[in-house]
Protein backbone atom coordinates (compact mmCIF):
# COMPACT_ATOMS: atom_id res chain seq x y z
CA UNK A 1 0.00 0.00 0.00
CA UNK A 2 1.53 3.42 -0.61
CA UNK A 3 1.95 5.48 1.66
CA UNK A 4 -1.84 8.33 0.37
CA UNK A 5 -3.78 5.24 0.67
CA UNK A 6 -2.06 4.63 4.07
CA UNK A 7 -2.69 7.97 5.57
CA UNK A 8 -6.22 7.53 4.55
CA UNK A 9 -6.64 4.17 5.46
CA UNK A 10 -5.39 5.39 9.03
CA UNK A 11 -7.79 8.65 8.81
CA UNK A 12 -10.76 6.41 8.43
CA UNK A 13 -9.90 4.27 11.32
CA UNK A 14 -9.28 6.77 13.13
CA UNK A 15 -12.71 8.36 12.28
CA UNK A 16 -14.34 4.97 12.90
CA UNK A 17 -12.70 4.72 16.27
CA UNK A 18 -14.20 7.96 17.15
CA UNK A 19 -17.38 7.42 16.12
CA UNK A 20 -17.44 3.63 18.51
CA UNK A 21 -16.56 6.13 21.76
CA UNK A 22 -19.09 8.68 21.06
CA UNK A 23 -21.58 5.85 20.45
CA UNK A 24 -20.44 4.15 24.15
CA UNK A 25 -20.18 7.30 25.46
CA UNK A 26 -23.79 8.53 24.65
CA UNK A 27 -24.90 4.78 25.11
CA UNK A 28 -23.20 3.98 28.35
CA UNK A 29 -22.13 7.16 29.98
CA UNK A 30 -24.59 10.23 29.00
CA UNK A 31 -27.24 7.78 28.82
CA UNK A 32 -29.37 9.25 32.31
CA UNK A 33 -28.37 12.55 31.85
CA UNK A 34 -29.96 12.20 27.92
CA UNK A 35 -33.28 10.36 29.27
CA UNK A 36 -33.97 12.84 32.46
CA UNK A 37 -32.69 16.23 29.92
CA UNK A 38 -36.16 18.18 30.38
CA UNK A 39 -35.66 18.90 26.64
CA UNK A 40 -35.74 15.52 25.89
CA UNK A 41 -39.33 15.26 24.65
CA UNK A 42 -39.33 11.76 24.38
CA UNK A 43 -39.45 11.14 28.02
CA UNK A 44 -42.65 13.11 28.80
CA UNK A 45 -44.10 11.42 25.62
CA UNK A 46 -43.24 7.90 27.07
CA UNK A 47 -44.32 9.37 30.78
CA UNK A 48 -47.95 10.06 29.26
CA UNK A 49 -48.03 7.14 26.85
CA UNK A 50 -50.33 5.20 29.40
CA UNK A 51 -52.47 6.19 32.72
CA UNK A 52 -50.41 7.39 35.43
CA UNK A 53 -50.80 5.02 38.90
CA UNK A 54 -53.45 6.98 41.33
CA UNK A 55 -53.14 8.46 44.87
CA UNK A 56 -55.43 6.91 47.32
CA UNK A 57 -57.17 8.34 50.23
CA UNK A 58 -59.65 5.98 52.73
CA UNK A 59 -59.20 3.43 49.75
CA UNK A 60 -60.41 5.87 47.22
CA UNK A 61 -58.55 7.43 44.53
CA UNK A 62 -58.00 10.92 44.17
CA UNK A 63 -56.62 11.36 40.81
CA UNK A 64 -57.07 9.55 37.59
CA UNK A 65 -56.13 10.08 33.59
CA UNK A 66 -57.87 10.62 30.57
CA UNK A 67 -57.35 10.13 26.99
CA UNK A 68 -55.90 13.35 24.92
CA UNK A 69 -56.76 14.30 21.42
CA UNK A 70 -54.48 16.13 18.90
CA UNK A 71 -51.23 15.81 21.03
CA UNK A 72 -48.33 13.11 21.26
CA UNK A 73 -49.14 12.70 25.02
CA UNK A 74 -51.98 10.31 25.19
CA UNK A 75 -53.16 10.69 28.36
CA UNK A 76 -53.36 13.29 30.91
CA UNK A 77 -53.67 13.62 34.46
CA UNK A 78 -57.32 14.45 36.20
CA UNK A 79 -57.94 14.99 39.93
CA UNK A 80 -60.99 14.61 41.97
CA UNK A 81 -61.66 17.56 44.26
CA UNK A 82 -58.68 18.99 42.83
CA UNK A 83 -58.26 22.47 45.66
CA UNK A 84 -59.18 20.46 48.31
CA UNK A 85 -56.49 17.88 47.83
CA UNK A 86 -53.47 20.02 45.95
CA UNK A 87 -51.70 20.64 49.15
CA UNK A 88 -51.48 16.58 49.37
CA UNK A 89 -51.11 15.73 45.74
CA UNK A 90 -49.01 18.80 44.07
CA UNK A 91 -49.77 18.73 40.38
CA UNK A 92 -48.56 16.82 37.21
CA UNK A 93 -48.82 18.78 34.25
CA UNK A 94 -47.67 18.32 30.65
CA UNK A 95 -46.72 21.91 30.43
CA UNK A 96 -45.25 22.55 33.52
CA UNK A 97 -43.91 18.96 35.23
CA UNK A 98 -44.67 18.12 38.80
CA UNK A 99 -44.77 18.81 42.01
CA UNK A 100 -45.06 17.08 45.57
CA UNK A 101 -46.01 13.77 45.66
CA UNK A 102 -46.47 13.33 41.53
CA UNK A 103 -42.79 14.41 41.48
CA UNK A 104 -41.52 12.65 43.86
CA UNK A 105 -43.35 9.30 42.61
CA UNK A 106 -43.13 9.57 39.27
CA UNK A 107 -41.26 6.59 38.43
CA UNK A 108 -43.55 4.72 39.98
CA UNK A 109 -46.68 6.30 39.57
CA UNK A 110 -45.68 5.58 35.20
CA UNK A 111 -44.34 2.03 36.42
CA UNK A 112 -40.92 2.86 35.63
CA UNK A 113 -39.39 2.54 38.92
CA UNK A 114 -37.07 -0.51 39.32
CA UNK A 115 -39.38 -2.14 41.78
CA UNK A 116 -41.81 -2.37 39.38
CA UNK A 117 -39.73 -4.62 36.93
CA UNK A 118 -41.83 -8.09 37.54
CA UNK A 119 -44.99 -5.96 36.24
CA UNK A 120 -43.19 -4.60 33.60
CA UNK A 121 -41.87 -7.90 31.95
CA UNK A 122 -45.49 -9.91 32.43
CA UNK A 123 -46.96 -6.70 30.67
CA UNK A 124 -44.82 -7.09 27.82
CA UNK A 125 -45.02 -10.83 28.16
CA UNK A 126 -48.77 -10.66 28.03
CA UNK A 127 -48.85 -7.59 25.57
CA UNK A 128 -50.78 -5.43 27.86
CA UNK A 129 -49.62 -1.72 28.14
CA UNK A 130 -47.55 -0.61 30.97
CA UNK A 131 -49.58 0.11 34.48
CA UNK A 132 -47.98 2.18 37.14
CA UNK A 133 -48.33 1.25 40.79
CA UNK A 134 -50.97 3.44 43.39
CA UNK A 135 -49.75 5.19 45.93
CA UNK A 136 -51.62 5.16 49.32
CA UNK A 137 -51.66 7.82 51.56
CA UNK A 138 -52.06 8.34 55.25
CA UNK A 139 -55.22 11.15 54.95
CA UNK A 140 -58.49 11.04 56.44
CA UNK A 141 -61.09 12.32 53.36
CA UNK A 142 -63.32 13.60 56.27
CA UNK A 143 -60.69 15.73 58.42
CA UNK A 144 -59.35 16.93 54.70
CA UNK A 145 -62.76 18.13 53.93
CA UNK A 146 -63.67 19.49 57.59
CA UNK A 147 -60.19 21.55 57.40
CA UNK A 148 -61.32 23.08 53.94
CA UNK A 149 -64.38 24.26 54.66
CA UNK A 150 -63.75 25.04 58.48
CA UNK A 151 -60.84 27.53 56.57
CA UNK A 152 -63.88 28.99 54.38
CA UNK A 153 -63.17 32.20 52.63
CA UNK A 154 -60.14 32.49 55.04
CA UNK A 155 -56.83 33.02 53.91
CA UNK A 156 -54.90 30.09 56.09
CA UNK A 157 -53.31 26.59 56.73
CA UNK A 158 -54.30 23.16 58.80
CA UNK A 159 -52.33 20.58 59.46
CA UNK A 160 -53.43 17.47 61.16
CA UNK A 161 -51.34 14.31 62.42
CA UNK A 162 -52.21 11.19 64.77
CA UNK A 163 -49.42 11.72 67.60
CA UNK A 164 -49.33 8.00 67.89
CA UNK A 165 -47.75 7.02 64.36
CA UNK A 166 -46.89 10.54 62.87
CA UNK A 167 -49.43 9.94 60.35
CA UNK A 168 -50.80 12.95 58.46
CA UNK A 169 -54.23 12.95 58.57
CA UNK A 170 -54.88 16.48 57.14
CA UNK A 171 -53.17 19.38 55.16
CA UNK A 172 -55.30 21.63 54.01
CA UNK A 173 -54.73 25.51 52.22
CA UNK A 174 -56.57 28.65 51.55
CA UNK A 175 -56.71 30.02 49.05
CA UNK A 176 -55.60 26.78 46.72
CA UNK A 177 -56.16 25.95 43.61
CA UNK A 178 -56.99 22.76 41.34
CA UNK A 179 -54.10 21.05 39.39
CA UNK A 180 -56.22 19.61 36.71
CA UNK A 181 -56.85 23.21 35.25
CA UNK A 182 -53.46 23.27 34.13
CA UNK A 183 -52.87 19.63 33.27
CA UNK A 184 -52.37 19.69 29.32
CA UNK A 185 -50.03 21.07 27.01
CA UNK A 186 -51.48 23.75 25.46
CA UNK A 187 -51.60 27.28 25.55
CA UNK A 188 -54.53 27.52 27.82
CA UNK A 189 -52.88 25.65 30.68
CA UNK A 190 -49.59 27.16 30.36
CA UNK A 191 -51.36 30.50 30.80
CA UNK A 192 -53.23 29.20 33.82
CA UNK A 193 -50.74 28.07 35.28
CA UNK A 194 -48.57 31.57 34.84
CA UNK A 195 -51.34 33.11 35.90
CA UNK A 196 -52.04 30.99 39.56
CA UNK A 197 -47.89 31.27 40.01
CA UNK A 198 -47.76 34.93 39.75
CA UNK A 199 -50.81 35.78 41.67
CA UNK A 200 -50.70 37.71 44.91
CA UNK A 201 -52.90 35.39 46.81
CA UNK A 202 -50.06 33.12 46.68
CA UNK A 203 -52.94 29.52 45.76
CA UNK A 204 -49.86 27.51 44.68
CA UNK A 205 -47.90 27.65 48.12
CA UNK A 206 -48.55 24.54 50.34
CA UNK A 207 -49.23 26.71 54.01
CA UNK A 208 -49.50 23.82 55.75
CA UNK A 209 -45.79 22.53 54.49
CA UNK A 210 -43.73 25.43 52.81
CA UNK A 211 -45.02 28.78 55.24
CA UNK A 212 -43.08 29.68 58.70
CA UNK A 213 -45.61 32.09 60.80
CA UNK A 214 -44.30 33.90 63.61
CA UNK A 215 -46.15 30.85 66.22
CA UNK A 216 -47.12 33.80 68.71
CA UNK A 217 -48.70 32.42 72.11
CA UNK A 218 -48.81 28.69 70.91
CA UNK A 219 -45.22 28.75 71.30
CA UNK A 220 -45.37 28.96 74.88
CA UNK A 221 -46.34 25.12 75.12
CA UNK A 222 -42.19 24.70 74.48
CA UNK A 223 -41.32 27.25 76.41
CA UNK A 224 -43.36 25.63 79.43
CA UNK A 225 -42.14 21.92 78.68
CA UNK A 226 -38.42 23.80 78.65
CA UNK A 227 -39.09 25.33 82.20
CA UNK A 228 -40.49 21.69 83.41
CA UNK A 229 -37.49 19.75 82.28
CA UNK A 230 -34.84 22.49 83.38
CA UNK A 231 -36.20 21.40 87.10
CA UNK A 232 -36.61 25.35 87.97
CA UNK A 233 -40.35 25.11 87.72
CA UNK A 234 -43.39 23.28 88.48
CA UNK A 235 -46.60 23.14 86.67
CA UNK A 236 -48.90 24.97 89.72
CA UNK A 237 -46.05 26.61 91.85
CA UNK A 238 -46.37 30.49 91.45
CA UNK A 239 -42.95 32.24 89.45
CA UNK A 240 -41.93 35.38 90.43
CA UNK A 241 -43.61 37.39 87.32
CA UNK A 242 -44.03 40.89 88.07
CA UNK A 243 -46.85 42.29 85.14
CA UNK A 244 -45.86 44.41 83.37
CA UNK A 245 -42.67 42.21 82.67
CA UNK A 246 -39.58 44.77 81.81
CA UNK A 247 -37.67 43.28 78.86
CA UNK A 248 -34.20 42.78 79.54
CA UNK A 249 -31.69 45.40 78.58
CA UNK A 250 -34.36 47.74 77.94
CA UNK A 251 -36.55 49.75 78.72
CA UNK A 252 -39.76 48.37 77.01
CA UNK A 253 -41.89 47.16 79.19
CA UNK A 254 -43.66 44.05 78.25
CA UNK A 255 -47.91 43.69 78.92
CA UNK A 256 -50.45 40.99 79.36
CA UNK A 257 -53.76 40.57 76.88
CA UNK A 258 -56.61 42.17 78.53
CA UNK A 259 -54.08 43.64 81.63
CA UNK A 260 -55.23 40.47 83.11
CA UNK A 261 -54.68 40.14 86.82
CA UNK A 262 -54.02 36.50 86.67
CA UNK A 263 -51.21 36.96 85.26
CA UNK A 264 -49.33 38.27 88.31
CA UNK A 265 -46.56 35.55 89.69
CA UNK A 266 -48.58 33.14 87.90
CA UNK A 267 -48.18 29.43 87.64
CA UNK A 268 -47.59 27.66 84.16
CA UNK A 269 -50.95 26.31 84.51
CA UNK A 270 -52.68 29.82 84.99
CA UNK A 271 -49.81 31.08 82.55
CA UNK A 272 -51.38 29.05 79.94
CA UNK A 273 -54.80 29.23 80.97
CA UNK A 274 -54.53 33.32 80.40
CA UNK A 275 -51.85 32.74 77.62
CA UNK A 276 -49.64 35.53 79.70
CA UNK A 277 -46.89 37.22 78.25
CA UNK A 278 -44.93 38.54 81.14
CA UNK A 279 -44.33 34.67 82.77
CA UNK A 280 -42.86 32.96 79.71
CA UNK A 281 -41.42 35.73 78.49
CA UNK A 282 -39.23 35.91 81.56
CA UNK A 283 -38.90 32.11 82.04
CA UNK A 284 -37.62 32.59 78.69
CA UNK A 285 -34.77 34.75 79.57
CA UNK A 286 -34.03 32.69 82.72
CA UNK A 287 -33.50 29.78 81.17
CA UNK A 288 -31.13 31.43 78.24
CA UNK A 289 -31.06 31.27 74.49
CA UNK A 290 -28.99 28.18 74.44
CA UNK A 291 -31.38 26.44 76.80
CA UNK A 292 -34.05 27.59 74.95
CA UNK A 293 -33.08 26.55 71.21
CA UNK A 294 -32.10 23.03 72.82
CA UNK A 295 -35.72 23.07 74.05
CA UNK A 296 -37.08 24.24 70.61
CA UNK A 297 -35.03 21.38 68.69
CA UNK A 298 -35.85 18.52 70.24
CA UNK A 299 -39.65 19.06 68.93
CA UNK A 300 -38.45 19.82 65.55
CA UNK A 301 -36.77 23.28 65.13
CA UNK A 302 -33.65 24.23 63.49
CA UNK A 303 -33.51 20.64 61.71
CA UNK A 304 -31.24 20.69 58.19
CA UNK A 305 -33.76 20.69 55.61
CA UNK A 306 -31.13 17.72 54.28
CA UNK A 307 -31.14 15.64 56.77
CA UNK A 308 -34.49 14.33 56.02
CA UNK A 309 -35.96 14.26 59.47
CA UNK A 310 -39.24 15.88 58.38
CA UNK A 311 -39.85 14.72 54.67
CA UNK A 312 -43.55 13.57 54.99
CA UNK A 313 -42.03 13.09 51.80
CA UNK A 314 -42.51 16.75 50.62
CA UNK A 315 -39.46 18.66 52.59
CA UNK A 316 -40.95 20.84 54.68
CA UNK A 317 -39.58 24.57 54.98
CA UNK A 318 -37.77 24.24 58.45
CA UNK A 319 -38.93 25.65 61.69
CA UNK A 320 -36.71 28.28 63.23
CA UNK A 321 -35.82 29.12 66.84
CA UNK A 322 -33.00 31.77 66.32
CA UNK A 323 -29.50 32.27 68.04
CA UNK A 324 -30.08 35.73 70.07
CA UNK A 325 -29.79 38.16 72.27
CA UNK A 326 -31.43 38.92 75.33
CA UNK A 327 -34.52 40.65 74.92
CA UNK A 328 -35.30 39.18 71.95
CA UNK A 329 -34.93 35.70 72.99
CA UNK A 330 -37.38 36.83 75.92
CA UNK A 331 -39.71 37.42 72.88
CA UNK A 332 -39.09 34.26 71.30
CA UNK A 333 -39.74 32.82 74.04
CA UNK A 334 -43.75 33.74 73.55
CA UNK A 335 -43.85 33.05 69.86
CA UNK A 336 -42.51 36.34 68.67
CA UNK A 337 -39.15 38.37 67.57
CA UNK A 338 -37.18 35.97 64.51
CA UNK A 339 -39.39 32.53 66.31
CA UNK A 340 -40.63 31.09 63.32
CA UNK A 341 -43.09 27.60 62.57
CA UNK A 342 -44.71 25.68 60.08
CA UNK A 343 -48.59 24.72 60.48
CA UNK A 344 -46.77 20.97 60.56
CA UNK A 345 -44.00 21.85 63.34
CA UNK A 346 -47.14 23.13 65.62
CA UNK A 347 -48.44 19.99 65.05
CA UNK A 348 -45.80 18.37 65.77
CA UNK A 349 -45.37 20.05 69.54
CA UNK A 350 -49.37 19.50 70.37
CA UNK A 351 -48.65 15.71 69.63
CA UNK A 352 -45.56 15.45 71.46
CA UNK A 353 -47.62 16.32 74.29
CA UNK A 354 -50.36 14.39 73.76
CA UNK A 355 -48.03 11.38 73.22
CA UNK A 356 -47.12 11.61 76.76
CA UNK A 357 -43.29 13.20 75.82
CA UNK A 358 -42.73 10.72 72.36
CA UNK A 359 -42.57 12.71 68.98
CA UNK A 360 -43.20 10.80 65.86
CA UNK A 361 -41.56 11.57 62.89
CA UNK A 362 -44.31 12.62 60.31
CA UNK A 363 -45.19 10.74 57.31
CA UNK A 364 -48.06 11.38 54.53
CA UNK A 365 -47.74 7.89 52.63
CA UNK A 366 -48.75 4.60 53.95
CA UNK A 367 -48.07 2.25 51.04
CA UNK A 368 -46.83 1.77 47.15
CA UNK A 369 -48.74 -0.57 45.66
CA UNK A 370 -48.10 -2.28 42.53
CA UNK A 371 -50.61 -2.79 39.68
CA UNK A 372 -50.83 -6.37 40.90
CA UNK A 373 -52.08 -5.09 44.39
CA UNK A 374 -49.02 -6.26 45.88
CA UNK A 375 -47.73 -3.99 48.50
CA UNK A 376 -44.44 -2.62 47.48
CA UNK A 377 -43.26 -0.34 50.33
CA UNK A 378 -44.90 -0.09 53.58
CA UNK A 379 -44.33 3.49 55.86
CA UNK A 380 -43.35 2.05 59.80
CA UNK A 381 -43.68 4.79 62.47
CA UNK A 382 -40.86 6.29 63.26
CA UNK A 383 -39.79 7.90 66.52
CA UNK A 384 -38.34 11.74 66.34
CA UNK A 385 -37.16 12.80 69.59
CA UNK A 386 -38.33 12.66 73.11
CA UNK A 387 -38.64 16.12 73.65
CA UNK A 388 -40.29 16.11 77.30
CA UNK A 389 -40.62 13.81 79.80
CA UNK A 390 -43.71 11.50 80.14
CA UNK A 391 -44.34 12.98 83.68
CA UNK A 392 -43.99 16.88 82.63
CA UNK A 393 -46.14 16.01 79.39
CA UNK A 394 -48.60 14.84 81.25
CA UNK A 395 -48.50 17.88 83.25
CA UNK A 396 -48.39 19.62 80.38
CA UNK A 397 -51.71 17.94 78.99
CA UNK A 398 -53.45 18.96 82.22
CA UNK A 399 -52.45 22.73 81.90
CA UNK A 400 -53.48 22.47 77.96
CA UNK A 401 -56.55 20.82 79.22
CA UNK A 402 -57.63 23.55 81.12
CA UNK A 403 -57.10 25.82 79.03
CA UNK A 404 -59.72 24.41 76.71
CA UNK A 405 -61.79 23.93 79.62
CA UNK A 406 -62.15 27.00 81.09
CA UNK A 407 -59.35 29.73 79.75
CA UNK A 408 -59.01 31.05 76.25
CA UNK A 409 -59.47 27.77 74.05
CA UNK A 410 -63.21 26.96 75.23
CA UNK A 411 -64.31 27.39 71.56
CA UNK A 412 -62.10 23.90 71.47
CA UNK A 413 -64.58 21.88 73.34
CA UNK A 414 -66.45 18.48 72.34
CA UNK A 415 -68.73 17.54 74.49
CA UNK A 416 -67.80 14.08 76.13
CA UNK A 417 -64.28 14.55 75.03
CA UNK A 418 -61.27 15.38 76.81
CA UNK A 419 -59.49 18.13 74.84
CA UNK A 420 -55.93 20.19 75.04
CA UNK A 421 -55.04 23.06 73.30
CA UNK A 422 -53.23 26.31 73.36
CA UNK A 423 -54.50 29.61 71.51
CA UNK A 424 -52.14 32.05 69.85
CA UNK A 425 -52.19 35.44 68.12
CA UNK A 426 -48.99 36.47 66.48
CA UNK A 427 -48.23 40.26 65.56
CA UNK A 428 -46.67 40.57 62.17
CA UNK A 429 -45.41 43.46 59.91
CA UNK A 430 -43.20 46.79 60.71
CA UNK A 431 -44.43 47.60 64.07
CA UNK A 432 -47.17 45.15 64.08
CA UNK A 433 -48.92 47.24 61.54
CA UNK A 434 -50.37 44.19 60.01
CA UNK A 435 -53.72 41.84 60.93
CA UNK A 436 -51.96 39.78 63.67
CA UNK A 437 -51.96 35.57 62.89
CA UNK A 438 -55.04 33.54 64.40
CA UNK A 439 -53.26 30.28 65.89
CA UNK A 440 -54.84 26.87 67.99
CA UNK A 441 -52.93 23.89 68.89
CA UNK A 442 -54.42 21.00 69.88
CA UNK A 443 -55.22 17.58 70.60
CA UNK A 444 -58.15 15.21 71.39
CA UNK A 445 -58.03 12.13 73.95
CA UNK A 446 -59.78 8.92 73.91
CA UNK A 447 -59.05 6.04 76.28
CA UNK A 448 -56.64 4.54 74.28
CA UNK A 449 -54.62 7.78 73.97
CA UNK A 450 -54.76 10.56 71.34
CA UNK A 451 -55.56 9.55 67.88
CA UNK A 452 -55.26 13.52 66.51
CA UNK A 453 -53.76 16.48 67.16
CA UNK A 454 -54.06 19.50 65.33
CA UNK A 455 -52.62 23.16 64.19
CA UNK A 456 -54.62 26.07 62.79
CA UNK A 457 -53.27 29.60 61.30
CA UNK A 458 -55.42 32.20 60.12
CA UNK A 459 -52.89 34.52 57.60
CA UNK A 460 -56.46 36.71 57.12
CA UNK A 461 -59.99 36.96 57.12
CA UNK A 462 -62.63 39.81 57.06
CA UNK A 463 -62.64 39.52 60.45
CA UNK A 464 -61.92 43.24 62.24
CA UNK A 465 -58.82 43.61 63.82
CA UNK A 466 -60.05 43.78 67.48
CA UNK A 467 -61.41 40.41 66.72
CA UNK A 468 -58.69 38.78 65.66
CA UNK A 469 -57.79 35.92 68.11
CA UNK A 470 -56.87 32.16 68.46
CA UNK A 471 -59.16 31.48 70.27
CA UNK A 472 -62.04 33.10 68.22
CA UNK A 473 -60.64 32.43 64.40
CA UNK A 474 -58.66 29.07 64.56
CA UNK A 475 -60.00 26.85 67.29
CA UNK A 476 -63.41 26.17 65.97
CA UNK A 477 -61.67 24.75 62.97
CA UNK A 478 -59.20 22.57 64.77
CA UNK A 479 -62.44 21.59 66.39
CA UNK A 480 -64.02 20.74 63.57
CA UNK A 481 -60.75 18.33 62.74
CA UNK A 482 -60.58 16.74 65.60
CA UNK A 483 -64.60 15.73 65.67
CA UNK A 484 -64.11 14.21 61.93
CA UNK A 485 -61.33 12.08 62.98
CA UNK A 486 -63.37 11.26 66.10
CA UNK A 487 -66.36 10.31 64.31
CA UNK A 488 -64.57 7.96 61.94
CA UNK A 489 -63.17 5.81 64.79
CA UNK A 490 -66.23 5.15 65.99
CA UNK A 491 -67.04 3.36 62.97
């Protein structure tokens, strides 16, 4: 061979030899990167090639699919009751992608997901198209529904768990919206969409999961459990609480609701009863910041949003309990200053409590379910923390009983039922020029221990100003909660 035809003999090979590595390359190393690229159109046309797998509630499903006309996706996702259940469910659109629980399933709500490999190859065996598996949550339809409509035309989040398990038994938003209105691909849905994500009203943020509120006088439920377990205090023995309270390193002094004169040296149990300031406030700055934020973490505060602690599996926005100075760690210490909570982490303290000192780590799916009915994955409670002792949370449930009983929660009561709860109203804005927060915490007791506990914010309502309270606003809806979860054990 001379030596042209050598050179090009070599060029080719070389050219060939190129062309095999690029090949492997895409094949074998760029392969997931290609089939996850969100430009890669082929993947949403193979994710809505067949029905997606539902999300159950109370052995119901919530969602479904329906055929599609004029596109390449031929299906599309539909939900049932779509505003009441978007906080649970997020969305799944073809326009947009997903959200929440569609997002985080995906694989296996299409039948993609590895675990789902038997169904796959007897589908294709069989020649019957690809199912995807059901996903079964931990939600009570009529505490969802009871949490909606107890919100109304309020602006405002629930959250509901059963302190026993960590289950989730409600999340519920106002205003929301429904997913299925922006479900497709066309032009009409993508404007929807633009149009609920830009809007003031905020429909698209889950409150219940994603919002911190200042926690205002609900807060002082951790503040009293810290005073318990620091040994300095006991749950009827009078503290040394001069009203007004002067704020430390000031010269602010520091009032009571009402100028009540209850408040004065009053116990935690009167403390709580009158929700007063000037007591936990100063217990507060007795204790100290560190003591304080120890306090506040063991029920949930402060967590890293990585390490997973609270994924119900949506993350959660975490809970904050701030690193501070005097006086405003005195304010923290009533639910005020930076302190800052989740609907969720409220819930979370009120069933501590009720679970006699044991926090369970929340959870919002039960099961995964394949197509066969087999069950897949099953959700095992999980314990959190022990954030109080069993002895000072049951003194804790006494004080929280009484204030439902006869201090500022009685709109809490259910007749024949022994109730806790603690009512809150948080200022908010420069110089608490905005409509304060509504809060209630609570929980309900049965004789095998509390199956529910509940918390409540009201962001708004048309409800004046002077009539803005915890008590008034939020604990007639926790109520409402509690009796629906009530109700359905007695079945």
């Amino acid at each position: 061979m001379n030596k042209p035809l050598r050179r090009i003999a070599i060029f080719c090979g070389l050219l060939v030899m190129a062309l095999l590595v690029r090949t492997n390359w895409l094949q074998f190393v760029q392969a997931d990167e290609l089939k996850t690229d969100p430009q890669n159109r082929r993947v949403d046309i193979a994710r809505y090639a067949q029905p997606r797998g539902n999300i159950i509630v109370d052995g119901k499903s919530i969602t479904g699919s329906t055929v599609v006309n004029g596109t390449d996706f031929k299906y599309k996702r539909t939900y049932k009751n779509g505003e009441l259940w978007s906080p649970v469910t997020g969305y799944a659109s073809q326009a947009v992608g997903a959200n929440q629980l569609e997002k985080l399933y995906d694989p296996f709500l299409t039948g993609d997901d590895d675990r789902l490999f038997f169904n796959r190859t007897v589908d294709m065996i069989t020649g019957k198209p690809q199912k995807g598996g059901n996903i079964v949550t931990t939600l009570n339809a009529k505490a969802q529904k009871a949490a909606y409509d107890g919100l109304g035309d309020k602006k405002g989040a629930v959250a509901a768990i059963n302190p026993k398990t960590g289950a989730i038994l409600a999340l519920a938003n106002k205003p929301s919206y429904d997913p299925s209105s922006f479900a497709g691909v066309n032009t009409k849905d993508s404007e929807t969409f633009a149009k609920l994500d830009k809007s003031e009203e905020q429909p698209m943020l889950n409150r219940a999961l994603r919002q911190t509120y200042p926690p205002g006088s609900t807060f002082k439920v951790v503040t009293a459990a810290a005073g318990l377990e620091s040994g300095k205090y006991d749950i009827d023995s009078k503290t040394d609480s001069p009203d007004p309270y002067r704020l430390p390193l000031t010269t602010r002094d520091l009032g009571n609701e009402g100028n009540n004169p209850a408040c004065k040296n009053a116990s935690i149990r009167v403390a709580l009863q009158w929700s007063c300031n000037t007591v936990f406030a100063k217990m507060s700055d007795e204790l100290g910041n560190d003591e304080m934020m120890k306090a506040a973490e063991k029920f949930g505060f402060n967590r890293d949003q990585d390490d997973g602690s609270q994924d119900t599996p949506v993350r959660p926005s975490p809970s904050v309990y701030p690193k501070d100075n005097r006086p405003q760690n005195a304010q923290a210490g009533i639910g005020q200053a930076s302190n800052r909570a989740t609907p969720l982490q409220m819930a979370m303290v009120a069933a501590a409590v009720a679970n006699d000192g044991k926090l369970m780590k929340p959870y919002m799916v039960d099961q995964l379910v394949a197509p066969n009915l087999n069950v897949v994955e099953q959700t095992k409670p999980e314990e959190l923390s022990q954030p109080v002792s069993s002895e000072n949370a049951q003194k804790l449930q006494s004080a929280m009983e009484t204030v439902v009983e006869k201090g500022t929660g009685t709109a809490g009561k259910i007749p024949g039922v022994t109730v806790g709860g603690k009512t809150g109203t948080a200022q908010h804005g420069e110089n608490n020029k905005d409509n304060p927060y509504a809060w209630f915490i609570s929980y309900a007791k049965t004789s095998d221990g509390s199956p529910v506990a509940v918390a409540v914010v009201v962001e708004s309502s048309d409800t004046l100003r002077s009539d803005i309270a915890g008590g008034r606003l939020a604990a007639p809806i926790a109520k409402s909660v509690m009796e629906a979860v009530l109700d359905e054990q007695k079945r």
